[in-house]
Protein backbone atom coordinates (compact mmCIF):
# COMPACT_ATOMS: atom_id res chain seq x y z
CA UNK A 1 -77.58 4.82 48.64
CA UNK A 2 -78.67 7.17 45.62
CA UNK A 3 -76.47 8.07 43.07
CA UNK A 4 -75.29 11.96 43.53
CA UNK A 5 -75.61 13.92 40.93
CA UNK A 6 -72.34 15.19 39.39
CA UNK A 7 -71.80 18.43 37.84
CA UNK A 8 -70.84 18.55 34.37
CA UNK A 9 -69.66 21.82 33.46
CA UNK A 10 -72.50 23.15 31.65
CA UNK A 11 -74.06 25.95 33.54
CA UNK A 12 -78.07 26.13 32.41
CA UNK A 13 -79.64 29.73 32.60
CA UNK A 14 -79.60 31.40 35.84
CA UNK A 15 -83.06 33.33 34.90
CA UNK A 16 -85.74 31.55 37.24
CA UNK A 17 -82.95 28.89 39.39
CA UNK A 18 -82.36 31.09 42.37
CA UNK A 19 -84.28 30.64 45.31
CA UNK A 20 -86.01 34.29 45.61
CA UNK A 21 -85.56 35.31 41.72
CA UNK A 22 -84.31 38.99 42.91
CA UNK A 23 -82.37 39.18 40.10
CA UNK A 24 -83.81 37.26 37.65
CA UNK A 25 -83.74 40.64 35.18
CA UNK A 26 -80.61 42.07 36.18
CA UNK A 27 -78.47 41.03 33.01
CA UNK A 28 -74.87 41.37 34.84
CA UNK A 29 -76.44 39.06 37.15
CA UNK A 30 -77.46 37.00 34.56
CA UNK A 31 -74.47 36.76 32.33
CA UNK A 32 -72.17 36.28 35.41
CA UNK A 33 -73.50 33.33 37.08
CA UNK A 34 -72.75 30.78 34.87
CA UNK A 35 -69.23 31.89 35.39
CA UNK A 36 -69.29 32.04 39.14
CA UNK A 37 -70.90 28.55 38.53
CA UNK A 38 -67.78 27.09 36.55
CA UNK A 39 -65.28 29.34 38.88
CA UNK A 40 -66.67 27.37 42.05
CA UNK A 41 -66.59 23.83 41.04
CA UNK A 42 -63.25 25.23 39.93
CA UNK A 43 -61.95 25.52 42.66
CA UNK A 44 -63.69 22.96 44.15
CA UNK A 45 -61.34 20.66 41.78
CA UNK A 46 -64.11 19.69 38.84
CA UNK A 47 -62.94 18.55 36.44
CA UNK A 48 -60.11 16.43 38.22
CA UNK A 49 -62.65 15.08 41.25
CA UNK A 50 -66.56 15.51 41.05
CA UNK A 51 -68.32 17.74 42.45
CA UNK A 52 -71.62 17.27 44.04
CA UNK A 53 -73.08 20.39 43.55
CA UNK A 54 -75.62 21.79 40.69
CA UNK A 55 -75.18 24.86 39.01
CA UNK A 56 -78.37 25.67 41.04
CA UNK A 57 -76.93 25.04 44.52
CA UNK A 58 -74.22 27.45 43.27
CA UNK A 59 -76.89 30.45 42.09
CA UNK A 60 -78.67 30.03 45.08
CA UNK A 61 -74.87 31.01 46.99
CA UNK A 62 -74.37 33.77 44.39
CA UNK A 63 -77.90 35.36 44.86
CA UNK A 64 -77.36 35.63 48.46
CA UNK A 65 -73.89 37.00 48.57
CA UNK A 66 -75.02 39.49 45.97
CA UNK A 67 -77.77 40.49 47.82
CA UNK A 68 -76.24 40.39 51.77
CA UNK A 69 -72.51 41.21 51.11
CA UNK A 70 -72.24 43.87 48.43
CA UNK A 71 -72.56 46.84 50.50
CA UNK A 72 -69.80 45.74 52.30
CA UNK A 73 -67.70 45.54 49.10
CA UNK A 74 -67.18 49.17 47.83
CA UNK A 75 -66.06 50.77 50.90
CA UNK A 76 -63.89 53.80 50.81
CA UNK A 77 -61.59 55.34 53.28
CA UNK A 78 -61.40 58.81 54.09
CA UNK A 79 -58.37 60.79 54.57
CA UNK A 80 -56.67 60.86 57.82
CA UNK A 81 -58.11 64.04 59.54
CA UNK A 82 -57.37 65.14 63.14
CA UNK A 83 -59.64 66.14 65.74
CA UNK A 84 -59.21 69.87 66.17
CA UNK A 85 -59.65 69.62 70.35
CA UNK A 86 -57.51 66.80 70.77
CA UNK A 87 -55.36 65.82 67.65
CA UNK A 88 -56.29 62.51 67.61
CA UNK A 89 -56.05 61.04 64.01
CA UNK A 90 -59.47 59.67 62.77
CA UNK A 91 -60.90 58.11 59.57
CA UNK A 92 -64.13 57.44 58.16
CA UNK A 93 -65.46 54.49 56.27
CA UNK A 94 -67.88 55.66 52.86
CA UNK A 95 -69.86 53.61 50.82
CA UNK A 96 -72.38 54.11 48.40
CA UNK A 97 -75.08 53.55 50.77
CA UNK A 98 -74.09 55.59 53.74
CA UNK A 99 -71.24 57.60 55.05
CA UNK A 100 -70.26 57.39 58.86
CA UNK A 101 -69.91 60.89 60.93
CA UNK A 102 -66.94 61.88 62.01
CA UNK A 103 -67.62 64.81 63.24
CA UNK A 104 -70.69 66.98 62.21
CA UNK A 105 -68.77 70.52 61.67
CA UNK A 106 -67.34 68.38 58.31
CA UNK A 107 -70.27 67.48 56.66
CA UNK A 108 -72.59 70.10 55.02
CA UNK A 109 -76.56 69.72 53.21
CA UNK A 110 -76.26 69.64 49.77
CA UNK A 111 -79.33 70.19 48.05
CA UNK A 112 -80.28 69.18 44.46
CA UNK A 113 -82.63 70.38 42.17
CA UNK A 114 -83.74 70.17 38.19
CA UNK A 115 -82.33 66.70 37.96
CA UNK A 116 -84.77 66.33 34.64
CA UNK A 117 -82.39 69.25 32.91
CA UNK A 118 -78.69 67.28 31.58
């Protein structure tokens, strides 16, 4: 049987140990995953048991929940509004990425121009 290897608590850089390298750039990404690293075998119970698991296995994990799951952090609620026919209470969900319709007599086009001028 081969001998696992343990991890030891000492993150290496994240730049170039993710699978895809999306965010090998991003320097929030950068400067957090050696803490997400250390959090996980946290809780995973290092330093009291080992943990089987390389800083690497963990950025892979952190690049894809980064990359699949934040959309779905950040969402918003609306206020309650009521349908004008029928009263019914509704609410919307908003992100930064999209907004769902309610109805369309709520929403309006917005247009923007001279974003160069501050």
């Amino acid at each position: 049987m081969a001998n696992p290897t343990i991890y030891d608590g000492t993150p290496i850089a994240i730049s170039g140990s993710t699978p895809f390298g999306y965010y090998d750039l991003d320097t929030q990404f950068q400067s957090d995953g050696p803490k997400v690293a250390n959090y996980c075998a946290r809780k995973l119970g290092y330093p009291v048991m080992d943990v089987e698991l390389q800083d690497l296995n963990i950025y892979a994990c952190f690049e894809e929940a980064v990359s699949v799951y934040s959309p779905y952090v950040p969402l918003i609620m609306t206020p309650l509004v009521y349908d004008p026919n029928t009263f019914t209470p509704r609410k919307g969900i908003m992100t930064r990425y999209a907004m769902t319709m309610i109805r369309p007599e709520f929403y309006g086009l917005v247009v923007v121009s001279d974003l160069q001028v501050v």
